[in-house]
C-alpha atoms as a PDB file:
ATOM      1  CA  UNK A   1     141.624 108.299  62.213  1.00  0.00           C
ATOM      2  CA  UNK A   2     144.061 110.394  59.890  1.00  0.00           C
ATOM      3  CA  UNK A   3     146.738 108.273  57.926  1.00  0.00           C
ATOM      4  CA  UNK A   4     149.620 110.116  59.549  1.00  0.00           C
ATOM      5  CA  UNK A   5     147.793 108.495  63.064  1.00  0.00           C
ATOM      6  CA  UNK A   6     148.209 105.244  61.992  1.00  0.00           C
ATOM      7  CA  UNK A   7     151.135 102.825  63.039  1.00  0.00           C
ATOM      8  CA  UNK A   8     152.549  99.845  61.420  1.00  0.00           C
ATOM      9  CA  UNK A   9     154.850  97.384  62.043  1.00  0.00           C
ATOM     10  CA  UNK A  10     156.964  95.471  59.888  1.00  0.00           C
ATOM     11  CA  UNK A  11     158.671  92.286  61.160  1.00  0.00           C
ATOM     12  CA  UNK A  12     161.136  90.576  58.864  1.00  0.00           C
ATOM     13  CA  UNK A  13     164.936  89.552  59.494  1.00  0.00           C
ATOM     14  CA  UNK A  14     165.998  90.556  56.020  1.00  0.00           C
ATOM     15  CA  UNK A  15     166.746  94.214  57.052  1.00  0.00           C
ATOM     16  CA  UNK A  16     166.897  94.930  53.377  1.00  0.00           C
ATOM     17  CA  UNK A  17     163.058  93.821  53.144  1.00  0.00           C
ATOM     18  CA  UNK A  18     161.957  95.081  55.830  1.00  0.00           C
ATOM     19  CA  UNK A  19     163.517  98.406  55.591  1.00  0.00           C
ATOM     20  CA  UNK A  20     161.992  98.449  51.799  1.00  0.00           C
ATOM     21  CA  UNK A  21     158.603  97.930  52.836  1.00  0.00           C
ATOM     22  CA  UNK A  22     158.945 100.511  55.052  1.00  0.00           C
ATOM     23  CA  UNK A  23     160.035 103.014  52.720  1.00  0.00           C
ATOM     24  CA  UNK A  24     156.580 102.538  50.076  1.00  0.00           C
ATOM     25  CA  UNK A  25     154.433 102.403  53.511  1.00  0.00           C
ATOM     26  CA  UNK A  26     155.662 105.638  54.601  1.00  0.00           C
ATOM     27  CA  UNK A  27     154.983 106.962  51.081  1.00  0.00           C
ATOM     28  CA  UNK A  28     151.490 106.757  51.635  1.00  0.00           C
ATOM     29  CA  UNK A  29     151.619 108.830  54.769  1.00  0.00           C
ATOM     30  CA  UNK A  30     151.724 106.047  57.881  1.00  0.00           C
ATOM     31  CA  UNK A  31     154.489 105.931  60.432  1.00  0.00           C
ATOM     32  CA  UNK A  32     156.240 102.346  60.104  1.00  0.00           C
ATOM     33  CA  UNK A  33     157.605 100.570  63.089  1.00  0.00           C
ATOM     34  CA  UNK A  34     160.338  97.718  61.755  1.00  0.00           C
ATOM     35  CA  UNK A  35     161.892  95.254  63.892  1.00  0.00           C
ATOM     36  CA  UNK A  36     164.074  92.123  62.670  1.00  0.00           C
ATOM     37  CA  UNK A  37     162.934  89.452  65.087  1.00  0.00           C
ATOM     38  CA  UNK A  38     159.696  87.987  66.877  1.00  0.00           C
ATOM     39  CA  UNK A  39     161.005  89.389  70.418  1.00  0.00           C
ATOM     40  CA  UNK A  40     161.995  92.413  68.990  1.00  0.00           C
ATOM     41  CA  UNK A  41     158.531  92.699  67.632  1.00  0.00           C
ATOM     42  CA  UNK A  42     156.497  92.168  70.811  1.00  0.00           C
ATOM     43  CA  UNK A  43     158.874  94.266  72.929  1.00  0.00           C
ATOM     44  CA  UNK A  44     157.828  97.248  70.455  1.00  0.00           C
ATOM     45  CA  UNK A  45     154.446  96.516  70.732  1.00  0.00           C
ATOM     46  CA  UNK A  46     154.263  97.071  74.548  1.00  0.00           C
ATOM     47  CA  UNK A  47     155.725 100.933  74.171  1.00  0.00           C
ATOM     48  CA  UNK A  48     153.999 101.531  70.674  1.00  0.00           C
ATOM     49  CA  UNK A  49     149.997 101.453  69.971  1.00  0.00           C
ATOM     50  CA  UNK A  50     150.223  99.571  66.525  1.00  0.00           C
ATOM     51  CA  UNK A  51     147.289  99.677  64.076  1.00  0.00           C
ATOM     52  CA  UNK A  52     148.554  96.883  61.989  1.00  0.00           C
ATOM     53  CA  UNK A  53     151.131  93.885  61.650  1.00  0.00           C
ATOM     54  CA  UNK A  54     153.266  92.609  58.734  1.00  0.00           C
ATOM     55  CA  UNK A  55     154.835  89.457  59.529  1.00  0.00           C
ATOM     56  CA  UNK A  56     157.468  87.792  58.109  1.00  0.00           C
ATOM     57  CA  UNK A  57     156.805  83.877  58.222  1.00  0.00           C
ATOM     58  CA  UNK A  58     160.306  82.258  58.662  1.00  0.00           C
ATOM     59  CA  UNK A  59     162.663  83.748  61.200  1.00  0.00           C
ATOM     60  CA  UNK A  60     164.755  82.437  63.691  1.00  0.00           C
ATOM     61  CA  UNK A  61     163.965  82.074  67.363  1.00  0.00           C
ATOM     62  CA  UNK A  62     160.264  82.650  67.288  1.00  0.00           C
ATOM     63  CA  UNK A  63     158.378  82.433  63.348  1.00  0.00           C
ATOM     64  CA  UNK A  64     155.768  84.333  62.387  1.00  0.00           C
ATOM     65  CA  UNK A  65     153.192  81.853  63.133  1.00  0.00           C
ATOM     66  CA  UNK A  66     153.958  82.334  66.973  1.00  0.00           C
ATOM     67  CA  UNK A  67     154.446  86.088  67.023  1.00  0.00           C
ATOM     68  CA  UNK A  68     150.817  85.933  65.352  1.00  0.00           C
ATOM     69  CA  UNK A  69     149.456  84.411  67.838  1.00  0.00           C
ATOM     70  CA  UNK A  70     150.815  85.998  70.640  1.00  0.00           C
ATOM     71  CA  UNK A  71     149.436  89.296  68.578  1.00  0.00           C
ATOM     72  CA  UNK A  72     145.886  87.504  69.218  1.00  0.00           C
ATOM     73  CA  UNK A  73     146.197  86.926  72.917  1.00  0.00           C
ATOM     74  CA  UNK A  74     145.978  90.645  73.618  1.00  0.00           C
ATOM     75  CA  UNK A  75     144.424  92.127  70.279  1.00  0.00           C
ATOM     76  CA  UNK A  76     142.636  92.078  66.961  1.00  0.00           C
ATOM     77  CA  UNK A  77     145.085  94.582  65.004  1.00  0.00           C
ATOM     78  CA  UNK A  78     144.869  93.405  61.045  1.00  0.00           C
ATOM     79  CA  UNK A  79     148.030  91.084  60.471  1.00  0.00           C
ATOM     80  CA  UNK A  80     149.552  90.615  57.004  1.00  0.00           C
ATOM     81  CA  UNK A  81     151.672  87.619  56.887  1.00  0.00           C
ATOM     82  CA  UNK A  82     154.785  87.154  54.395  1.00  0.00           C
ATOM     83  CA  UNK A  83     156.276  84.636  53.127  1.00  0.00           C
ATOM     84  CA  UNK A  84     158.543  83.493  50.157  1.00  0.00           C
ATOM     85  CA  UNK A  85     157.102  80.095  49.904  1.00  0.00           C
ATOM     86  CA  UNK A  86     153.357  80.111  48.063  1.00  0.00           C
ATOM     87  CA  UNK A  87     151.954  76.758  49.356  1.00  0.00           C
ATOM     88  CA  UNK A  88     148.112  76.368  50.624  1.00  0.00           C
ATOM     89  CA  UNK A  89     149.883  75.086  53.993  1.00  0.00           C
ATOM     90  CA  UNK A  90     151.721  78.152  54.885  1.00  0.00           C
ATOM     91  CA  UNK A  91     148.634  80.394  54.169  1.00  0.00           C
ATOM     92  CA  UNK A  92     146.574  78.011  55.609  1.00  0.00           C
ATOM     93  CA  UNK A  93     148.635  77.856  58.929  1.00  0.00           C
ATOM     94  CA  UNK A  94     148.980  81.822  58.515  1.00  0.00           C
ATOM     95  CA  UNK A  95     145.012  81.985  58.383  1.00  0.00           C
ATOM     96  CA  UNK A  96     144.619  79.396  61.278  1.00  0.00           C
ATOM     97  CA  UNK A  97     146.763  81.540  63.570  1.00  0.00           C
ATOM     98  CA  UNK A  98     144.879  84.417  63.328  1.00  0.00           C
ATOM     99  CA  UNK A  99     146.254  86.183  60.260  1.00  0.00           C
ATOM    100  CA  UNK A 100     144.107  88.040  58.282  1.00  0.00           C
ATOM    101  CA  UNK A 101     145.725  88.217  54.744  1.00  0.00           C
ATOM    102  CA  UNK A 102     148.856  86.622  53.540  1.00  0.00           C
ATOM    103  CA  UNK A 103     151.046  88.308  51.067  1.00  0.00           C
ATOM    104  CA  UNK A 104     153.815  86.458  48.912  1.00  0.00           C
ATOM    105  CA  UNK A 105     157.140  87.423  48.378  1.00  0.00           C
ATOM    106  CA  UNK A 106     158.464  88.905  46.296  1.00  0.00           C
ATOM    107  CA  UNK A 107     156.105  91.013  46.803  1.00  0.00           C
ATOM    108  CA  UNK A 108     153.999  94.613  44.356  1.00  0.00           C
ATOM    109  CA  UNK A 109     154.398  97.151  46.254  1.00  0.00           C
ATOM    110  CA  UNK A 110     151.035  98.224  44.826  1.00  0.00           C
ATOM    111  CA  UNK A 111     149.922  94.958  46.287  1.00  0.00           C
ATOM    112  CA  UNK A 112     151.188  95.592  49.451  1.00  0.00           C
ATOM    113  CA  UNK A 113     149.672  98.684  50.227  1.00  0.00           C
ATOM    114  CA  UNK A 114     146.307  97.777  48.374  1.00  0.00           C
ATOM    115  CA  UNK A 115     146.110  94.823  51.024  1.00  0.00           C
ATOM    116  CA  UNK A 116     147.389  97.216  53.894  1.00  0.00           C
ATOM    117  CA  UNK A 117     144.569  99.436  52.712  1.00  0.00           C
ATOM    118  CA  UNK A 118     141.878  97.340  52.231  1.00  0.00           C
ATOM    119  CA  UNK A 119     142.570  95.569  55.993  1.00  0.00           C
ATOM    120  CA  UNK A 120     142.937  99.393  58.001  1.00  0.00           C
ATOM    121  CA  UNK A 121     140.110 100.206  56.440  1.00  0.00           C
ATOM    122  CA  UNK A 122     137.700  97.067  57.801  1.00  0.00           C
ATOM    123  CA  UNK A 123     139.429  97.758  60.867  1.00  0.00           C
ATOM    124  CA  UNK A 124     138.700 101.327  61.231  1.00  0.00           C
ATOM    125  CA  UNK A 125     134.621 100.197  59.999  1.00  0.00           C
ATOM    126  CA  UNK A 126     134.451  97.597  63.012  1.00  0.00           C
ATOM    127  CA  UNK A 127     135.774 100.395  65.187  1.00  0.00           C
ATOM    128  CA  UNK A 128     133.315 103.291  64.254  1.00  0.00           C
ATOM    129  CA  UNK A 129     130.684 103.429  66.629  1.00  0.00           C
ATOM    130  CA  UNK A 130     127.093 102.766  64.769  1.00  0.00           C
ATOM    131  CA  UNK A 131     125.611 106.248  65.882  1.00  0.00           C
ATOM    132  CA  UNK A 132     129.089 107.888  63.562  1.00  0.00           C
ATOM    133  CA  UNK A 133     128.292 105.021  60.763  1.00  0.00           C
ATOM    134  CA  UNK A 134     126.215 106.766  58.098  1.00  0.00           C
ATOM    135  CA  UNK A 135     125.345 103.243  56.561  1.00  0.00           C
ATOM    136  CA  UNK A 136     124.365 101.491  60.130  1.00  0.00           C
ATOM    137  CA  UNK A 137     120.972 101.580  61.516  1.00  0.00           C
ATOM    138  CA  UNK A 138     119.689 100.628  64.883  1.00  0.00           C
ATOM    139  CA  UNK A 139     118.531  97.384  63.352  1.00  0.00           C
ATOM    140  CA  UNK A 140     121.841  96.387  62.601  1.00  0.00           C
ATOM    141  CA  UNK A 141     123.256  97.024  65.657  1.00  0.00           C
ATOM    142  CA  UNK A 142     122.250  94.054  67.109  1.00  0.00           C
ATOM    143  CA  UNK A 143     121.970  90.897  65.991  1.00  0.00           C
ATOM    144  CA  UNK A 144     120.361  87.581  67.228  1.00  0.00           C
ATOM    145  CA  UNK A 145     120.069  84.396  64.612  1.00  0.00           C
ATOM    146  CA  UNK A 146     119.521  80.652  65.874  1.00  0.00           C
ATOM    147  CA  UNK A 147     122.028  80.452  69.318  1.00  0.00           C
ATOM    148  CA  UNK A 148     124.081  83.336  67.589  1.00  0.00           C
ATOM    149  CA  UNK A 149     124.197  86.942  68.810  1.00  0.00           C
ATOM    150  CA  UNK A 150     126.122  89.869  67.559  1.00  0.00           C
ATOM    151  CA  UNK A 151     126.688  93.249  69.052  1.00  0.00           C
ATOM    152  CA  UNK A 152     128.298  95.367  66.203  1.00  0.00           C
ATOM    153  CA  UNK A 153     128.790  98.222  68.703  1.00  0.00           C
ATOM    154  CA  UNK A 154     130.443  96.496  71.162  1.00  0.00           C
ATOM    155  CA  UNK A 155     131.906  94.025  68.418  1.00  0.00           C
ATOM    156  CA  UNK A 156     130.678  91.332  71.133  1.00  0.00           C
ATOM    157  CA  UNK A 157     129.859  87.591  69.830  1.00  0.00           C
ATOM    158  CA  UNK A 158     128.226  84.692  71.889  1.00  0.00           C
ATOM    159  CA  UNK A 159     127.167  81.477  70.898  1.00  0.00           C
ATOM    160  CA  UNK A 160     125.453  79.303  72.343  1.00  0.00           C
ATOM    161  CA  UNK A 161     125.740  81.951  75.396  1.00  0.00           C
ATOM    162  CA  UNK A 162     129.172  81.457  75.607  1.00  0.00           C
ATOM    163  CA  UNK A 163     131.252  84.605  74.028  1.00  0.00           C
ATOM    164  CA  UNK A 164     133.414  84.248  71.684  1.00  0.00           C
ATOM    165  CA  UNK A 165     136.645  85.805  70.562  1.00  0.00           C
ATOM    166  CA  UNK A 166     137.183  86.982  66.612  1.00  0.00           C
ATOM    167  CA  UNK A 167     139.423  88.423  64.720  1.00  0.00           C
ATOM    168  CA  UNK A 168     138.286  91.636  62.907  1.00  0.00           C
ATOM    169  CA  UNK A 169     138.026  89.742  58.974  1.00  0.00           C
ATOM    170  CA  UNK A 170     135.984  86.749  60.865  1.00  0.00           C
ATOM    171  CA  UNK A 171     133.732  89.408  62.656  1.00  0.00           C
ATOM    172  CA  UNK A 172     133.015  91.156  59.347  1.00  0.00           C
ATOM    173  CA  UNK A 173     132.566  87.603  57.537  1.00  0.00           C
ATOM    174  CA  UNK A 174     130.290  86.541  60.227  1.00  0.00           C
ATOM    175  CA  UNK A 175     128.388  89.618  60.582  1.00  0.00           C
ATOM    176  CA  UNK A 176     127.975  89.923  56.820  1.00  0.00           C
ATOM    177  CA  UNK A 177     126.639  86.611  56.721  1.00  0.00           C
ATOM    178  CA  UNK A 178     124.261  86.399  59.868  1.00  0.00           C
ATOM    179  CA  UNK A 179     123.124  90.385  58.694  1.00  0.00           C
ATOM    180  CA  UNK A 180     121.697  88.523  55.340  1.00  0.00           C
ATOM    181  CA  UNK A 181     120.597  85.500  56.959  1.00  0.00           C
ATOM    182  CA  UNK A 182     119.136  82.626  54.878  1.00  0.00           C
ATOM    183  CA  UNK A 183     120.993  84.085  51.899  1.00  0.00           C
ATOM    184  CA  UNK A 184     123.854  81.660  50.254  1.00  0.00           C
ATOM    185  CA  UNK A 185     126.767  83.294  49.277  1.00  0.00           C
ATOM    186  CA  UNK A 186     129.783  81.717  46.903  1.00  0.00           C
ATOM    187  CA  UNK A 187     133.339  82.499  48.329  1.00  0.00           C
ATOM    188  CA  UNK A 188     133.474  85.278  45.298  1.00  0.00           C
ATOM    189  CA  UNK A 189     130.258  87.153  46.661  1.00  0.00           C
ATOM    190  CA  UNK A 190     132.075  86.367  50.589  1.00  0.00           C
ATOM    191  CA  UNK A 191     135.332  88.073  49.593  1.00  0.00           C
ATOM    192  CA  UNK A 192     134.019  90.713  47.328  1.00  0.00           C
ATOM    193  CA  UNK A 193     132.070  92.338  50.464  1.00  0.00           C
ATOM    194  CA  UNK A 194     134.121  91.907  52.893  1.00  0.00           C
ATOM    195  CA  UNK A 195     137.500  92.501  51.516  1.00  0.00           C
ATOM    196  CA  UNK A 196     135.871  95.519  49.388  1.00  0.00           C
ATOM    197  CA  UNK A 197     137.711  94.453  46.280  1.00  0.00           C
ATOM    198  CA  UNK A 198     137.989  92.105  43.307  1.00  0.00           C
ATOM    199  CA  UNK A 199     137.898  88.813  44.256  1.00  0.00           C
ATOM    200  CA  UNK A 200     141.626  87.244  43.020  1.00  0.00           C
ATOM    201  CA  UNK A 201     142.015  83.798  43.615  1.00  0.00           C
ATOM    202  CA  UNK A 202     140.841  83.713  47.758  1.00  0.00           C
ATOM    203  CA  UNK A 203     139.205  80.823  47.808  1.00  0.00           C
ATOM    204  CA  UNK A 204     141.725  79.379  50.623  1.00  0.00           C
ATOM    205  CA  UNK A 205     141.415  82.831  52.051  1.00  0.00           C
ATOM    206  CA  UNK A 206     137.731  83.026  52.760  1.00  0.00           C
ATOM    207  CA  UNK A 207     137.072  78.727  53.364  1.00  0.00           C
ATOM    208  CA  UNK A 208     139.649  79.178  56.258  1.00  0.00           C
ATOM    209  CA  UNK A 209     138.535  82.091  57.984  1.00  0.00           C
ATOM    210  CA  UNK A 210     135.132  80.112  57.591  1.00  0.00           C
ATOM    211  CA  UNK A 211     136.744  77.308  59.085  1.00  0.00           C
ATOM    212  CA  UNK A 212     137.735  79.139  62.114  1.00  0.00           C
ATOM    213  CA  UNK A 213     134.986  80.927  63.224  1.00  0.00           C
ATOM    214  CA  UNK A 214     133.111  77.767  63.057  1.00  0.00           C
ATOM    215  CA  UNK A 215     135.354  76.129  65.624  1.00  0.00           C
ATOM    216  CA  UNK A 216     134.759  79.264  67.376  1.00  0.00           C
ATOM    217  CA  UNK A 217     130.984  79.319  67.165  1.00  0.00           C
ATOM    218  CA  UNK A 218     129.818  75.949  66.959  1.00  0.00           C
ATOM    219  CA  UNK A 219     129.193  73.223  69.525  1.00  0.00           C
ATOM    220  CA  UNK A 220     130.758  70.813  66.726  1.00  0.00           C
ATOM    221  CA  UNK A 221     132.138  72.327  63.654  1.00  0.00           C
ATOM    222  CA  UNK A 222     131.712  68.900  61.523  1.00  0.00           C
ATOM    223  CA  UNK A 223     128.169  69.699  62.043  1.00  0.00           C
ATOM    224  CA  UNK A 224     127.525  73.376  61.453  1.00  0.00           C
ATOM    225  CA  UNK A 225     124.113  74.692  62.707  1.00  0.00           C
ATOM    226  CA  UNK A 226     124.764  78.217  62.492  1.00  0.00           C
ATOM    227  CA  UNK A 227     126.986  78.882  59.740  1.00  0.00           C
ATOM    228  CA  UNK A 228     126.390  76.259  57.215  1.00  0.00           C
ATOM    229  CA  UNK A 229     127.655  74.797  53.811  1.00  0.00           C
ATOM    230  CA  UNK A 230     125.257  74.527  51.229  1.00  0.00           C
ATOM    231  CA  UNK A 231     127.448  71.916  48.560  1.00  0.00           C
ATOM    232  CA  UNK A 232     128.545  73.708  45.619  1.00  0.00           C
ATOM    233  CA  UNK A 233     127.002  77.242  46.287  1.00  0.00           C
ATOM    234  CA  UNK A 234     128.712  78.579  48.884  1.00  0.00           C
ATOM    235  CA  UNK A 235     127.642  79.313  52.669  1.00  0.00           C
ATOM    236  CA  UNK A 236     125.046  80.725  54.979  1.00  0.00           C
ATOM    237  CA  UNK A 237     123.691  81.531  58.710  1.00  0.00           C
ATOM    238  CA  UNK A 238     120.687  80.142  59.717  1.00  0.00           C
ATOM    239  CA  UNK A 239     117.735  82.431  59.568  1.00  0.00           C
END
């Protein structure tokens, strides 16, 4: 998909931020939705096919945190939360509800668009049908480890034989994971793959997406048996 295909929304009631946000998006070539309020948001999103969501955490009426996971009800679009306040228990929450970065405000607008970027363009990966993907063989396609199975072409998870639901950074994360199974990776190695960057500082990031897809996967996620911690080295799925 061609940049000037793409569609993202920005949701913040500052106007001023919003509309700002907008203007260095649209620099790079996308066409920016904005709206100034949850509702507003999700009203746009029934007449518009979006590609990706900024959120603004605090707002009045309905936060971030709900529009989020209202997003997730209906689909896996990349969200980019906001916020002006830098604690582990906003991003955390953020991360819990389904987002799958979390940007601080004030915000770079190099950072910004680095993390819009970086998000479209796991998105777009999970979406590319293996037989287009010049790095995907038939191997890879599907994927069976312990009560785990992956279907990268239908982007299908079960567990257990019950399917699961992810969001496109904890299908990469577990597919990276169960596609070098038996291998321990450190959050660093985790983030550096699947974000396609530096790692900066994602340790949060990466242990809660972790989190999540274990209460997604496992029968009891204080017990892992599929994706499992191994204490001061990082984490790994069962061969």
């Amino acid at each position: 998909m061609e940049i000037k295909n793409i569609k993202l929304l920005v949701v913040d009631d500052d106007k001023e931020i919003a509309k700002l946000a907008a203007i260095y998006l649209k620099e790079d070539g996308y066409e920016v939705f904005t709206a100034y309020s949850g509702k507003e948001a999700l009203t746009l999103m029934q007449t518009q096919e979006i590609h990706l969501a900024i959120l603004d955490i605090m707002m009045p009426g309905m936060d971030g945190f709900e529009v989020c996971r209202y997003i997730r009800q209906k689909s896996n679009i990349p969200i980019i939360m906001l916020s002006a306040r830098s604690n582990d228990d906003d991003k955390v929450e953020g991360l819990s509800s389904g987002a799958d970065d979390y940007v601080v405000k004030p915000f770079s607008p190099l950072e910004l668009k680095a993390r819009v970027k970086s998000q479209l363009r796991r998105f777009m990966v999970l979406n590319t049908s293996p037989e287009n993907a010049d790095n995907t063989t038939k191997e890879q396609e599907f994927l069976q480890r312990n009560q785990l199975t992956i279907n990268l072409q239908t982007h299908e998870v079960t567990s257990y034989g019950k399917e699961v639901t992810l969001t496109p950074t904890e299908f990469k994360i577990l597919y990276f994971l169960a596609s070098n199974a038996g291998e321990v990776f450190s959050t660093d190695q985790i983030f550096e793959a699947v974000w396609q960057e530096k790692f900066y500082e994602a340790n949060n990031t990466v242990m809660v997406h972790i989190r999540r897809i274990r209460e997604k996967i496992e029968l009891d996620s204080r017990n892992a048996q599929i994706l499992k911690t191994v204490w001061g080295v990082g984490y790994k799925v069962e061969a």
